[in-house]
Protein backbone atom coordinates (compact mmCIF):
# COMPACT_ATOMS: atom_id res chain seq x y z
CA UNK A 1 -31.17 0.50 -18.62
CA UNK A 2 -28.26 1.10 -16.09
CA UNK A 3 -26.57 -1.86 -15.08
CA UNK A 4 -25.10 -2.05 -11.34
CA UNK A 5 -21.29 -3.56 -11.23
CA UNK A 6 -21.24 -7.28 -9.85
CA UNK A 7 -21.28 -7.21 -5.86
CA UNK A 8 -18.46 -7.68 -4.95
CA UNK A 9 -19.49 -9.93 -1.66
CA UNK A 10 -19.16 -9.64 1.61
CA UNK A 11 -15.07 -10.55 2.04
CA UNK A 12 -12.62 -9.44 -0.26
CA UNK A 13 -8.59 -9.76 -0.63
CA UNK A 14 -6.59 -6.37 -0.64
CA UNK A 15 -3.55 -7.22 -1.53
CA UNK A 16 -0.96 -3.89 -1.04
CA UNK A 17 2.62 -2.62 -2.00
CA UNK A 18 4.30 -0.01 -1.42
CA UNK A 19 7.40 1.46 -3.75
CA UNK A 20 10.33 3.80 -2.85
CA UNK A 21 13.06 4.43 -5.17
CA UNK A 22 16.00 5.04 -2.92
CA UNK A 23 14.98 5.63 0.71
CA UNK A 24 13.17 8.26 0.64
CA UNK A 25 13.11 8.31 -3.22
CA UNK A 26 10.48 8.44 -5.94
CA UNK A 27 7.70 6.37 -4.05
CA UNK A 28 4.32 4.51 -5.80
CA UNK A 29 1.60 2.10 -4.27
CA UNK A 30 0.12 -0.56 -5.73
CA UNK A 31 -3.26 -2.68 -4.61
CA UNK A 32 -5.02 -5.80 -6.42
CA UNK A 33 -8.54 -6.46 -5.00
CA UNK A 34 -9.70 -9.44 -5.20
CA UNK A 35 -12.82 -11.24 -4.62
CA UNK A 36 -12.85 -14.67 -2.15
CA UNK A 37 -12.68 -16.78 -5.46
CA UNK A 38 -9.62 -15.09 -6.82
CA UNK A 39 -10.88 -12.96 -9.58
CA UNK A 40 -9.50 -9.44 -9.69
CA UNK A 41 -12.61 -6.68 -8.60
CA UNK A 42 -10.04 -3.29 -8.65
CA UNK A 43 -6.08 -2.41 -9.38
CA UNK A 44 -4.80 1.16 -8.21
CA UNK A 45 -1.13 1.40 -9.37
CA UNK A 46 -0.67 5.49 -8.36
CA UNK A 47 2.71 7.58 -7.62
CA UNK A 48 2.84 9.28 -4.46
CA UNK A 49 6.07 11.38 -4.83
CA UNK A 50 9.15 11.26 -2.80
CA UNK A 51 8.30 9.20 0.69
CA UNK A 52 10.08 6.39 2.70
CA UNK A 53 9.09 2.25 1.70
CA UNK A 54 7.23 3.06 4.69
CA UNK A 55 5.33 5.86 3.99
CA UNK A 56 4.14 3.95 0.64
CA UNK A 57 3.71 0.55 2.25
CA UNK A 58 0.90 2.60 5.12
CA UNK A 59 -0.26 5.06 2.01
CA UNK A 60 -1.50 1.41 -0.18
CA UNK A 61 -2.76 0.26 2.42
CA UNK A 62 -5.20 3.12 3.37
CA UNK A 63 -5.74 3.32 -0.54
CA UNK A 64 -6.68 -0.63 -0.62
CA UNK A 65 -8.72 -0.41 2.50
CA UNK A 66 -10.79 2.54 1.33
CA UNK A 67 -11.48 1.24 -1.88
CA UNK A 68 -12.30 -1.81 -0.32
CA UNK A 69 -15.42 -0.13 1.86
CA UNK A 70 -16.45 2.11 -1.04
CA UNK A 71 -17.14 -1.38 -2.84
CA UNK A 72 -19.00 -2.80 0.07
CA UNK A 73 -17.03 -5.20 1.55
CA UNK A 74 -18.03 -5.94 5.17
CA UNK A 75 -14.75 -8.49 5.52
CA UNK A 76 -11.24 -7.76 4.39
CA UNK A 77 -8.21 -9.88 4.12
CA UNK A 78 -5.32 -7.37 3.99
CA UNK A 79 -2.32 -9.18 2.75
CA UNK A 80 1.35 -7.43 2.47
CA UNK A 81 4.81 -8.53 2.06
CA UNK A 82 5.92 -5.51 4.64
CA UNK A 83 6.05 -7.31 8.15
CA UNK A 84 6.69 -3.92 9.76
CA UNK A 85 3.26 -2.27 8.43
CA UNK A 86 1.39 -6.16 9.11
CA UNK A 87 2.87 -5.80 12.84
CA UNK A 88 2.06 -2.70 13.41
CA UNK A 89 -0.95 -2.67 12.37
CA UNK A 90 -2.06 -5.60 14.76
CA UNK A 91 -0.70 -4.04 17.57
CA UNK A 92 2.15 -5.90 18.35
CA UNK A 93 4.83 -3.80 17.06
CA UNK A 94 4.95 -0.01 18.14
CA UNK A 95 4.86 2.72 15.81
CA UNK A 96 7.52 5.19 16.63
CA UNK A 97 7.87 7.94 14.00
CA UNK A 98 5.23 10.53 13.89
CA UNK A 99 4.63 10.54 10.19
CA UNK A 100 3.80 6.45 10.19
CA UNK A 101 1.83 7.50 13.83
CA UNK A 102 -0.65 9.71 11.30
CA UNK A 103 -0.93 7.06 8.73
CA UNK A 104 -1.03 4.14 11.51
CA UNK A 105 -4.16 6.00 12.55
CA UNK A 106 -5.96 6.62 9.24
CA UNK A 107 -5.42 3.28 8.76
CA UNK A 108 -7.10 1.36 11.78
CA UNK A 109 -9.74 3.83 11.83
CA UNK A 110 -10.54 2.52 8.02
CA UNK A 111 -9.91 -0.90 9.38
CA UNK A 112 -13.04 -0.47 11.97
CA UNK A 113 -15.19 0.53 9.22
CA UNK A 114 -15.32 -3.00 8.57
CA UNK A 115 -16.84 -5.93 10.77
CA UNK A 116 -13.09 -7.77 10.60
CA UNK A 117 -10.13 -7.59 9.26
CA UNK A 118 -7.87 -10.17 8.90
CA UNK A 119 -3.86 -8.97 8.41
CA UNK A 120 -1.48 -11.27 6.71
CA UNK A 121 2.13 -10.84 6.46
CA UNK A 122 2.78 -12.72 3.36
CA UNK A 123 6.20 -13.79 0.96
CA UNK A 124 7.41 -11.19 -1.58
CA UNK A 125 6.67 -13.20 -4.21
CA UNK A 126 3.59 -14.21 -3.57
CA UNK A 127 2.44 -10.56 -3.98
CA UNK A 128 3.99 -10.11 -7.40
CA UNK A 129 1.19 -8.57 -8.65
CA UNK A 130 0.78 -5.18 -6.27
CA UNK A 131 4.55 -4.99 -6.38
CA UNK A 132 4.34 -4.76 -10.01
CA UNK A 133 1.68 -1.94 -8.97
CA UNK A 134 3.71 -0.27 -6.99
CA UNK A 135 6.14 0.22 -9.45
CA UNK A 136 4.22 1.28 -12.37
CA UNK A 137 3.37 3.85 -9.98
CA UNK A 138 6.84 5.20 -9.22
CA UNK A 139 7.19 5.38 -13.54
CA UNK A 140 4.41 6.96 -14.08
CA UNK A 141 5.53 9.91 -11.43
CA UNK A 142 8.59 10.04 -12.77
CA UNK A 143 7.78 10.50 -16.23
CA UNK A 144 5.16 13.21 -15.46
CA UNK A 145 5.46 15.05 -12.23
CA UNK A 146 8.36 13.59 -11.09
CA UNK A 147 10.50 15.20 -14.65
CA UNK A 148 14.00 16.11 -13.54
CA UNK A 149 13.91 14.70 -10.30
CA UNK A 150 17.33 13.74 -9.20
CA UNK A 151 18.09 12.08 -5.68
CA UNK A 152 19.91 13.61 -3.21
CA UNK A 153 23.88 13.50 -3.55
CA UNK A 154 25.27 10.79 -1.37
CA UNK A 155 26.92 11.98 1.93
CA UNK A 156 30.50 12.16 1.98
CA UNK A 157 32.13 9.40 4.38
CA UNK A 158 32.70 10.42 7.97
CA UNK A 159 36.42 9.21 7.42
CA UNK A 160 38.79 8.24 4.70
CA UNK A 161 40.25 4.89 4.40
């Protein structure tokens, strides 16, 4: 007899963070779904290379928000600690660099798959969890594709003192 998962309901909590390891540095994502009543329905914690916060903070969100419609959710609650992505996302900050422009799209056109979306800008610690995520992420790349990665050499200063 094959067993169907639990549904997961029509509303669910995607909770997303995004890591980068200098800026840009080793980057990872992180994303706790949860269902209305708290209970955790998916994790992703993923590496994603070398990329801005930025670029990781858009990339688990688009993660989150298609995992979130491949489980059937009809309502989403997006919740992140970045205010920049929350903003821009709602359309009331404007997104000026062309690679967040790309992402800003794939994004909102995931976001009208759904019937809402609710965006919540929400305290760093309160989103412990996909932070946590986020960085397993970054450690995971680094200890497998990211071997022998080293970060750029700081610039030398424009003047001496």
């Amino acid at each position: 007899m094959w067993v169907l998962p639990a549904d997961p309901g029509p509303r669910l909590i995607v909770a997303t963070d995004g890591a980068a390891r200098s800026n840009p540095g080793p980057a990872g994502i992180g994303v706790v779904i949860l269902s209305e009543d708290g209970e955790v329905v998916a994790e992703i914690a993923r590496g994603i290379g070398v990329a801005t916060n930025n670029v990781a903070e858009y990339t688990a969100a688009i993660e989150g928000l298609r995992e979130a419609a491949e489980r059937g959710a009809r309502t989403v609650l997006l919740r992140s600690d970045s205010r920049l992505l929350i903003e821009q996302l709602a359309g009331r900050f404007r997104v000026k660099k062309p690679t967040l422009q790309r992402l800003h799209q794939e994004a909102r056109a995931l976001m009208a798959r759904f019937e809402q979306v609710d965006l919540a800008h929400v305290p760093r610690e309160l989103n412990a969890h996909a932070d946590e995520l986020a960085n397993r992420g970054v450690d995971e790349w680094l200890a497998t594709e990211g071997i022998g990665y080293e970060p750029p050499a700081p610039s030398p200063p424009l003047f001496e003192e």
